[in-house]
PDB file of N, CA and C in Angstrom:
ATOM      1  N   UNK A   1       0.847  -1.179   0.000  1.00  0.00           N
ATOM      2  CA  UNK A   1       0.000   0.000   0.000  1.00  0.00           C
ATOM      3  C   UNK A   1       0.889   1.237   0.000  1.00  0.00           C
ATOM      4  N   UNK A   2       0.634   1.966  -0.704  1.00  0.00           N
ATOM      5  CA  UNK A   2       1.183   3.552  -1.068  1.00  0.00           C
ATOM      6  C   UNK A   2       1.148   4.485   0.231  1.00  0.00           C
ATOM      7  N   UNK A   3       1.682   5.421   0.631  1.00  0.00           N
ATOM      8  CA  UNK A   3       1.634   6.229   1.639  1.00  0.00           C
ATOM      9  C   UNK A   3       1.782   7.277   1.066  1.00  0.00           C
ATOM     10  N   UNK A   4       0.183   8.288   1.154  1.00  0.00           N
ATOM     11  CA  UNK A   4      -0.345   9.178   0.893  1.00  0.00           C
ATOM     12  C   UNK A   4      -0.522  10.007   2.002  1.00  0.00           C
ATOM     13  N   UNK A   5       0.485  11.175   2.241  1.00  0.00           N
ATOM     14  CA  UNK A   5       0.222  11.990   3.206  1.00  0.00           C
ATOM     15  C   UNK A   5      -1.009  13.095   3.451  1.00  0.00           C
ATOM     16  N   UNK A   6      -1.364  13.153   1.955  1.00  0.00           N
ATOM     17  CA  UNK A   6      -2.683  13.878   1.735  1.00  0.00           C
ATOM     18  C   UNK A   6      -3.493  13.011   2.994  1.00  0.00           C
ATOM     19  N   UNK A   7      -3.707  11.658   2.420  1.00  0.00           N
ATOM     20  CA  UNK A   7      -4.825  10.925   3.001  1.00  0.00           C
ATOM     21  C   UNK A   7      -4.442  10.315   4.572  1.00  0.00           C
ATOM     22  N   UNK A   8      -3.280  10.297   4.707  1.00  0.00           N
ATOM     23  CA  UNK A   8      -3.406  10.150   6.550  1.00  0.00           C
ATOM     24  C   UNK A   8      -3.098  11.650   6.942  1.00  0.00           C
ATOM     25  N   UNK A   9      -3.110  12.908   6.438  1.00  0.00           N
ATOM     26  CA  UNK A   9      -3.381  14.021   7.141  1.00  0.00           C
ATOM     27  C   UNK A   9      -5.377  14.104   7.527  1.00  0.00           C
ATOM     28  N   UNK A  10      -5.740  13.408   6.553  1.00  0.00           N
ATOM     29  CA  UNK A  10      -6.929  13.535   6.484  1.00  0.00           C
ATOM     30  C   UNK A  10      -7.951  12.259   7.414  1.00  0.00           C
ATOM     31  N   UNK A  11      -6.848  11.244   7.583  1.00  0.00           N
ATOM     32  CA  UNK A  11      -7.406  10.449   8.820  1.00  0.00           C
ATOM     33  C   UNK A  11      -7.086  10.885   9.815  1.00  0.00           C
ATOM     34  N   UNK A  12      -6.145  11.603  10.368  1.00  0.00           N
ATOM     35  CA  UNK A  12      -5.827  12.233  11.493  1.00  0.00           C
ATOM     36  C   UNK A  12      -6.918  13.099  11.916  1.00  0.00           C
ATOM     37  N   UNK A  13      -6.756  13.844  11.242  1.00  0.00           N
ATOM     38  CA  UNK A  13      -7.866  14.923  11.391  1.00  0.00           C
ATOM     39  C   UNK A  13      -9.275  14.448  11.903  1.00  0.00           C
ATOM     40  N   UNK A  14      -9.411  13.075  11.025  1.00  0.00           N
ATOM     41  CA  UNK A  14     -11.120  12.738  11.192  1.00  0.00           C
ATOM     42  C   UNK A  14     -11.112  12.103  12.847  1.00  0.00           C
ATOM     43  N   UNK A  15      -9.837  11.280  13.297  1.00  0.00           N
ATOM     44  CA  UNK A  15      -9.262  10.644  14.120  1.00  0.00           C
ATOM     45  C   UNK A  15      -9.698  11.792  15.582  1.00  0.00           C
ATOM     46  N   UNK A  16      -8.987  12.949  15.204  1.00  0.00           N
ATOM     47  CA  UNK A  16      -9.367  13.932  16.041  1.00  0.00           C
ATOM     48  C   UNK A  16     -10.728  14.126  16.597  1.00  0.00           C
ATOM     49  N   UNK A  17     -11.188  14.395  15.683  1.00  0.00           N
ATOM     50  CA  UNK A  17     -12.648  14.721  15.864  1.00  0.00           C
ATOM     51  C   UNK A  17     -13.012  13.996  16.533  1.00  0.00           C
ATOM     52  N   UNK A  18     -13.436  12.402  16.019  1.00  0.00           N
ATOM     53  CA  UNK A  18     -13.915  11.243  16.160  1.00  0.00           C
ATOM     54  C   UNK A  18     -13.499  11.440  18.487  1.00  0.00           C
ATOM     55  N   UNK A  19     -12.414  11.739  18.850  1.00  0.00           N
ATOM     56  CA  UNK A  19     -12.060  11.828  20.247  1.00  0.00           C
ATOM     57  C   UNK A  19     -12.717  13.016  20.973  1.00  0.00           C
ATOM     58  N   UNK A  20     -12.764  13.930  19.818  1.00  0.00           N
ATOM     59  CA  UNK A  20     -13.646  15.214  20.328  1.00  0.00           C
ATOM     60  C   UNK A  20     -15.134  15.170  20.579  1.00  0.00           C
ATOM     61  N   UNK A  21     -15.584  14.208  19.620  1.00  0.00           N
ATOM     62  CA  UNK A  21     -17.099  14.060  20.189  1.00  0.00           C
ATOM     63  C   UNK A  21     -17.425  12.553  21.085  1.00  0.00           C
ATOM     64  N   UNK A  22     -16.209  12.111  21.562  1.00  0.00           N
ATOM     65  CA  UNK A  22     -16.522  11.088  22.525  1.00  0.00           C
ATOM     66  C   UNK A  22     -15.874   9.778  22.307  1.00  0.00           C
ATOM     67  N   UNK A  23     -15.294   9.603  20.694  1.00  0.00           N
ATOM     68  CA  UNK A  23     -14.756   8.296  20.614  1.00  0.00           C
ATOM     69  C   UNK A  23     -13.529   7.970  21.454  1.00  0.00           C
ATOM     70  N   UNK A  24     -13.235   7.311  22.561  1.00  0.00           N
ATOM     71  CA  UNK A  24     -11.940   7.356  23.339  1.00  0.00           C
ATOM     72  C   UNK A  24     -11.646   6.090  23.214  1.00  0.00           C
ATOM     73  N   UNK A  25     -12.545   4.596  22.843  1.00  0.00           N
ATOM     74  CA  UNK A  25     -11.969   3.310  22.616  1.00  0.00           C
ATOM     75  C   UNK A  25     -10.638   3.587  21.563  1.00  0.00           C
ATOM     76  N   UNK A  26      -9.259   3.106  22.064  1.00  0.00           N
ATOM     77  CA  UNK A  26      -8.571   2.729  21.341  1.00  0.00           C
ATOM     78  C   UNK A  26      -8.712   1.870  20.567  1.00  0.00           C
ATOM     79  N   UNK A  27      -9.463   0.588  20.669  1.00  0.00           N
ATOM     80  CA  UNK A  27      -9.619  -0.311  19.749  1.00  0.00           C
ATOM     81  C   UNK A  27     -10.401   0.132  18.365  1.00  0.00           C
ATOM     82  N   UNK A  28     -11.817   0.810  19.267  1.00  0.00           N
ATOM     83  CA  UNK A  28     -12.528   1.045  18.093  1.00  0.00           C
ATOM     84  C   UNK A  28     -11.956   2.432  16.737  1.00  0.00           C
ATOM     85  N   UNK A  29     -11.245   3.251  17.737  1.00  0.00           N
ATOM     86  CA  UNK A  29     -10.494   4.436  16.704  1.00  0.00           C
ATOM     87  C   UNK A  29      -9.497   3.830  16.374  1.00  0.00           C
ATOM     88  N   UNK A  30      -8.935   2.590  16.401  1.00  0.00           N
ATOM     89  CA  UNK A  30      -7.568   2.317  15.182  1.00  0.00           C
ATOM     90  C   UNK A  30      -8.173   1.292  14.950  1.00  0.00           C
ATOM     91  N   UNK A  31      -9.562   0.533  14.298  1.00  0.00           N
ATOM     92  CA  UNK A  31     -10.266  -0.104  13.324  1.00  0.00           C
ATOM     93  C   UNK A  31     -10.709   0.821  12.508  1.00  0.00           C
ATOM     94  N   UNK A  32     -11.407   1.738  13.165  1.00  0.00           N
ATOM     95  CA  UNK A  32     -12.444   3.455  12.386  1.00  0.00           C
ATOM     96  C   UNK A  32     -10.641   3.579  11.033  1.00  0.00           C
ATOM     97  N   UNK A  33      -9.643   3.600  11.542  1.00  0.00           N
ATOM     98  CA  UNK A  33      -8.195   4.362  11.250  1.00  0.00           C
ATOM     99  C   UNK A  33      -7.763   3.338   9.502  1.00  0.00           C
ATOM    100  N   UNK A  34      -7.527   2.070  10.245  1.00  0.00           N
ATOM    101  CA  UNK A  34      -7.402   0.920   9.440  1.00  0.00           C
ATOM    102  C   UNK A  34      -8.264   0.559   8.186  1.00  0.00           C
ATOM    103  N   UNK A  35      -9.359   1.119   8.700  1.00  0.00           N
ATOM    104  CA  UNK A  35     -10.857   1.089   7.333  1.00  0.00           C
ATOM    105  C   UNK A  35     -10.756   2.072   6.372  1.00  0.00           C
ATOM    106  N   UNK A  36     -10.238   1.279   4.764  1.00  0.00           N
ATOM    107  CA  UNK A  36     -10.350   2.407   3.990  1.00  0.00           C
ATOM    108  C   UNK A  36     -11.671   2.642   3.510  1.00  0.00           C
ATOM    109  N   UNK A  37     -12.437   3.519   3.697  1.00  0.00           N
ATOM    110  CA  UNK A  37     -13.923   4.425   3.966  1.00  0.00           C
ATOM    111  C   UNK A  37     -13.690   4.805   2.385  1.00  0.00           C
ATOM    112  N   UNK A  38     -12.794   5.383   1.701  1.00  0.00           N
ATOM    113  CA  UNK A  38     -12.924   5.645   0.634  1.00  0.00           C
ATOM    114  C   UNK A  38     -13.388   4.493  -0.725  1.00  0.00           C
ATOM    115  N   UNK A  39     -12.689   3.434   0.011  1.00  0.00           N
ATOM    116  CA  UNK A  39     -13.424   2.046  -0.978  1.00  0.00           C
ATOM    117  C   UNK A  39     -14.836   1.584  -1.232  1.00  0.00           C
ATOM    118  N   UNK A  40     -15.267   2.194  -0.164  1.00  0.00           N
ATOM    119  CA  UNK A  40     -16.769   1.951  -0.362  1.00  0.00           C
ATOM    120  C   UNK A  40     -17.828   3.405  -0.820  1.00  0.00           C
ATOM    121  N   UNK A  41     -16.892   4.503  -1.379  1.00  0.00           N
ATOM    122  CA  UNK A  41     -17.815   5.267  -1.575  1.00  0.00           C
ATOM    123  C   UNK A  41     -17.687   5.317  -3.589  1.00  0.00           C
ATOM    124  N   UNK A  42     -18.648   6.182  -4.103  1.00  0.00           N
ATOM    125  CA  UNK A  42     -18.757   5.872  -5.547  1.00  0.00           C
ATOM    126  C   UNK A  42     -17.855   7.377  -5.470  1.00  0.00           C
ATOM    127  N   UNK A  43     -17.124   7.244  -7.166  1.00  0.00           N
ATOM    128  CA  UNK A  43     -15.880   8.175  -7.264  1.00  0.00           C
ATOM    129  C   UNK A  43     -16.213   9.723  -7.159  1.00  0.00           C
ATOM    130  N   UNK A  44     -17.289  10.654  -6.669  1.00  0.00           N
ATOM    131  CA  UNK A  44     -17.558  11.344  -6.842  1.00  0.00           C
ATOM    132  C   UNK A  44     -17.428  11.867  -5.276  1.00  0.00           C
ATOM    133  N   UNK A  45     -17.236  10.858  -4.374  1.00  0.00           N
ATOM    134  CA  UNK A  45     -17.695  11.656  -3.350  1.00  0.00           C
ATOM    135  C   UNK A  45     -16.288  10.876  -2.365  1.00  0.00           C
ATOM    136  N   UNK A  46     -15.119   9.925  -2.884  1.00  0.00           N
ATOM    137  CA  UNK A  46     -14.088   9.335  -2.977  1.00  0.00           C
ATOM    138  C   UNK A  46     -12.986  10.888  -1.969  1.00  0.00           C
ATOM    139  N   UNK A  47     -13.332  11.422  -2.318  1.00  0.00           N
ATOM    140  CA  UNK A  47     -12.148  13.242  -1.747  1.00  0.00           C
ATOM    141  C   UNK A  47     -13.166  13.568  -0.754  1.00  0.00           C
ATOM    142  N   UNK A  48     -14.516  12.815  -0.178  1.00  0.00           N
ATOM    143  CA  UNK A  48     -14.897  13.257   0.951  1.00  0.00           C
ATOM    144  C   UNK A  48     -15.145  12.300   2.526  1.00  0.00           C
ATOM    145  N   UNK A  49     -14.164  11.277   2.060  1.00  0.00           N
ATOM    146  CA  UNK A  49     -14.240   9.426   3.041  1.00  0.00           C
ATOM    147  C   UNK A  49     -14.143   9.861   3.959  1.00  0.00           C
ATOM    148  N   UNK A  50     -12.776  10.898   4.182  1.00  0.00           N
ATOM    149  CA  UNK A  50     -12.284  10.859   5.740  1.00  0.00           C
ATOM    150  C   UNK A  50     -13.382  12.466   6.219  1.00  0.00           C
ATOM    151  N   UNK A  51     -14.164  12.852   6.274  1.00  0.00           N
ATOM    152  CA  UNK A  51     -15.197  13.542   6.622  1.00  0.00           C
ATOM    153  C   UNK A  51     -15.927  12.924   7.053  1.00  0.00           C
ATOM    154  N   UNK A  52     -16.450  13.235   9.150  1.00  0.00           N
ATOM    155  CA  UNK A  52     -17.411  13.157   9.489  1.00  0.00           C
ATOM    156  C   UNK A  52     -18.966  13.129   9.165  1.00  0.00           C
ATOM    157  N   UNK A  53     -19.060  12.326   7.961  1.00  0.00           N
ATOM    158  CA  UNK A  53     -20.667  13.134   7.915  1.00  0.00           C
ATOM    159  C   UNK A  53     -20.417  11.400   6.755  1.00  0.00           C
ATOM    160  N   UNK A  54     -22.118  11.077   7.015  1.00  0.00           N
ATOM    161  CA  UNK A  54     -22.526  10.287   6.188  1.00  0.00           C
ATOM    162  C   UNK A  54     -22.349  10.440   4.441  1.00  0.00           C
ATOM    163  N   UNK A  55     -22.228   9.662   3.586  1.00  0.00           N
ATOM    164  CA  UNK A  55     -22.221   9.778   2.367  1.00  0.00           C
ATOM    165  C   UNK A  55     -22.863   9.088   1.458  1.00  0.00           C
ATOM    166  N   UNK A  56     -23.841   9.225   0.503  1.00  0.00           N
ATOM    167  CA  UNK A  56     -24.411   8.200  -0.466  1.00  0.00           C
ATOM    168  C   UNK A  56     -23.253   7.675  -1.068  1.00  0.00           C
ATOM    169  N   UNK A  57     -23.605   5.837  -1.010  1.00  0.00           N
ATOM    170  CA  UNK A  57     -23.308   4.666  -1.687  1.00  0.00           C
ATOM    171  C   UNK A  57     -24.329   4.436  -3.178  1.00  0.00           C
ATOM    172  N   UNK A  58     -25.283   5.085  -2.916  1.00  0.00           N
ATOM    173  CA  UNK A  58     -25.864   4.128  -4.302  1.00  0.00           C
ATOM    174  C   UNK A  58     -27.426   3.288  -3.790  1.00  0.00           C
ATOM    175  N   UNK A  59     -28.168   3.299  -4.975  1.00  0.00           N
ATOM    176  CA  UNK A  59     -29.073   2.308  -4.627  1.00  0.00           C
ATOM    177  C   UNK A  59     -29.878   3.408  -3.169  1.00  0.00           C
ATOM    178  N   UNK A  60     -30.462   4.351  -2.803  1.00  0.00           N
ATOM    179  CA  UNK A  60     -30.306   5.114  -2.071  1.00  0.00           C
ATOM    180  C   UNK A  60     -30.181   4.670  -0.174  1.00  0.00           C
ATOM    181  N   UNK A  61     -28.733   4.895  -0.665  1.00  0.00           N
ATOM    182  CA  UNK A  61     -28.421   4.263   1.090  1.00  0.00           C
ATOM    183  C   UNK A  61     -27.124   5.276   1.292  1.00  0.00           C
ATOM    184  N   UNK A  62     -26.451   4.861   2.257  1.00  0.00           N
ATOM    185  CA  UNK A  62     -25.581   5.987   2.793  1.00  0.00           C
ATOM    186  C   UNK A  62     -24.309   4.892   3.450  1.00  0.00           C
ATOM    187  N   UNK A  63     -23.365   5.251   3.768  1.00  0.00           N
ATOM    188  CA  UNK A  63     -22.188   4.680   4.349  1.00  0.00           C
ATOM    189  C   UNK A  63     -22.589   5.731   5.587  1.00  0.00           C
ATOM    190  N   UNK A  64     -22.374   5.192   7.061  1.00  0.00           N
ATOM    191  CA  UNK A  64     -22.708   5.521   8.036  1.00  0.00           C
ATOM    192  C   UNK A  64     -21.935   6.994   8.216  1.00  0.00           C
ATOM    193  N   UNK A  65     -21.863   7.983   9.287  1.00  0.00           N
ATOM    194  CA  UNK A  65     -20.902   9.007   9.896  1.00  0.00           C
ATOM    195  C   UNK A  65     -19.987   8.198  10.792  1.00  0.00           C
ATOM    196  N   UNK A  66     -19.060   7.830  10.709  1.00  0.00           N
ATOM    197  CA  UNK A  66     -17.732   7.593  11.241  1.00  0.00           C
ATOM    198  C   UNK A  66     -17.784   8.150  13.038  1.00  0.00           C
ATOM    199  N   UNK A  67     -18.601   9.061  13.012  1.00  0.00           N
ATOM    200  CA  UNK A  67     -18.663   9.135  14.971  1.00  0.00           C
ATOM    201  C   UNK A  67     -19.455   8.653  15.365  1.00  0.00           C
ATOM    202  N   UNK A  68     -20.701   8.540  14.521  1.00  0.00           N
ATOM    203  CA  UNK A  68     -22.114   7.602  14.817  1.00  0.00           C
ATOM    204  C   UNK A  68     -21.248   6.495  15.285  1.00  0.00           C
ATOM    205  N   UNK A  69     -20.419   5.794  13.928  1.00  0.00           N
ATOM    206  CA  UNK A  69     -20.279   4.365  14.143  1.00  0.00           C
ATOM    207  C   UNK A  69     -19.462   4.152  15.390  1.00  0.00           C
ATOM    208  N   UNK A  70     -18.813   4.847  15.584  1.00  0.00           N
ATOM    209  CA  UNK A  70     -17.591   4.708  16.592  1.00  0.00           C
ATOM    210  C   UNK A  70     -17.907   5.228  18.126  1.00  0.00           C
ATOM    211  N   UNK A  71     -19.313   5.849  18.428  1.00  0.00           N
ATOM    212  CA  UNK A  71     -19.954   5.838  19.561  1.00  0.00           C
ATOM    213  C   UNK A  71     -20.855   4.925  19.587  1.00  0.00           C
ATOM    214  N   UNK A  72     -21.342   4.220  18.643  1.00  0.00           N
ATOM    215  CA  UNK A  72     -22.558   3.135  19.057  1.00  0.00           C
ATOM    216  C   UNK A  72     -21.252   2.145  18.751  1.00  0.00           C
ATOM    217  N   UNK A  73     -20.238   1.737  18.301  1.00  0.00           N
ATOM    218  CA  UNK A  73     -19.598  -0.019  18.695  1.00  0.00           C
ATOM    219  C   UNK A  73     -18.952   0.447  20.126  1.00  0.00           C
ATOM    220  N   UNK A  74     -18.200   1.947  20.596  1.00  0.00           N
ATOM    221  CA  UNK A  74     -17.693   1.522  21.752  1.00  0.00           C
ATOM    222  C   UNK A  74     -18.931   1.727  22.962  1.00  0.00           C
ATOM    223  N   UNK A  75     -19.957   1.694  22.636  1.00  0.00           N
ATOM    224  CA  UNK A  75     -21.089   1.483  23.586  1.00  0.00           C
ATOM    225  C   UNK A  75     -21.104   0.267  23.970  1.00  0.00           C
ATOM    226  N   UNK A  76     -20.786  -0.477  22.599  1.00  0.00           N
ATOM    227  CA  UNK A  76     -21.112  -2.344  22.720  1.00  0.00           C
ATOM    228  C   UNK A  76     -19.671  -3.046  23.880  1.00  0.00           C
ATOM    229  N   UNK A  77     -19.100  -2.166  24.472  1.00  0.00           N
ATOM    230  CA  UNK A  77     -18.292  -2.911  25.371  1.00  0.00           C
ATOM    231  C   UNK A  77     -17.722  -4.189  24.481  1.00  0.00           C
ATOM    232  N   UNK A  78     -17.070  -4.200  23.334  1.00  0.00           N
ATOM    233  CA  UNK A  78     -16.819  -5.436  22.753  1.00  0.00           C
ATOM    234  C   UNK A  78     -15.507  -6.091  23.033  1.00  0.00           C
ATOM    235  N   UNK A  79     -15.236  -7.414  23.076  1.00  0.00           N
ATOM    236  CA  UNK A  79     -14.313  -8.238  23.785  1.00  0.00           C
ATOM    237  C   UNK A  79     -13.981  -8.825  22.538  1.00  0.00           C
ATOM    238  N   UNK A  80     -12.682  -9.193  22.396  1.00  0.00           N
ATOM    239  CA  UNK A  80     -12.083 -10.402  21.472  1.00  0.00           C
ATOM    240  C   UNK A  80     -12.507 -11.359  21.037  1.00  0.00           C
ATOM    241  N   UNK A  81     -13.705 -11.671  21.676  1.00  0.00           N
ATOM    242  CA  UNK A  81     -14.909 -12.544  21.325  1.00  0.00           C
ATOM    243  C   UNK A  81     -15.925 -12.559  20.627  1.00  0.00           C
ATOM    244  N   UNK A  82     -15.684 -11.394  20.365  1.00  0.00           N
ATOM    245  CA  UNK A  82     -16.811 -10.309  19.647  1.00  0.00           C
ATOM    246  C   UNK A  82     -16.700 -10.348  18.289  1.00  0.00           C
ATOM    247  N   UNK A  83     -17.876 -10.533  17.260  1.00  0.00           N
ATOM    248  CA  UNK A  83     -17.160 -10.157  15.743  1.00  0.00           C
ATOM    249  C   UNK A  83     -18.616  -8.843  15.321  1.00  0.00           C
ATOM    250  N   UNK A  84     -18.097  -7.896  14.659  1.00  0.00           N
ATOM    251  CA  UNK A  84     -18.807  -6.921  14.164  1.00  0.00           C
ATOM    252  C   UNK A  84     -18.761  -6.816  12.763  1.00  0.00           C
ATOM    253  N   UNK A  85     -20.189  -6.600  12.068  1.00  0.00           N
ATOM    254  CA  UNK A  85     -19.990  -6.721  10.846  1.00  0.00           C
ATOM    255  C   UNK A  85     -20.912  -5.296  10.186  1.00  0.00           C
TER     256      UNK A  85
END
């Protein structure tokens, strides 16, 4: 994999946030970190992954907000036992 400083200035940033509105699981913010978010969006909206805010996929649905997701899994208290999908 390529190392794009554009794009981990731009996970950092989201990384930030993501702690500013409550995400403090380490586990769950370096899975949120590890997930390329841009793979699942269609190429138009590809320069807006690492942004807090939901995005249309297609078919009319949305790829979640990244703090949503990352305050409702570290709600789930999840253990190594745990699989999330």
């Amino acid at each position: 994999m390529n190392f794009d400083p554009n794009v981990a200035a731009k996970m950092g940033a989201l990384i930030l946030e993501l702690r500013q509105v409550g995400v403090t699981d380490a586990k769950v913010l370096a899975t949120i970190e590890r997930t390329p978010r841009d793979m699942f969006l269609p190429e138009p909206f590809k320069s807006r992954a690492f942004e807090n805010v939901a995005l249309p996929i297609g078919h009319h649905q949305t790829v979640s907000q990244p703090g949503v997701v990352g305050l409702m899994t570290q709600e789930l208290e999840l253990t190594e036992r745990h699989k999330v999908l």
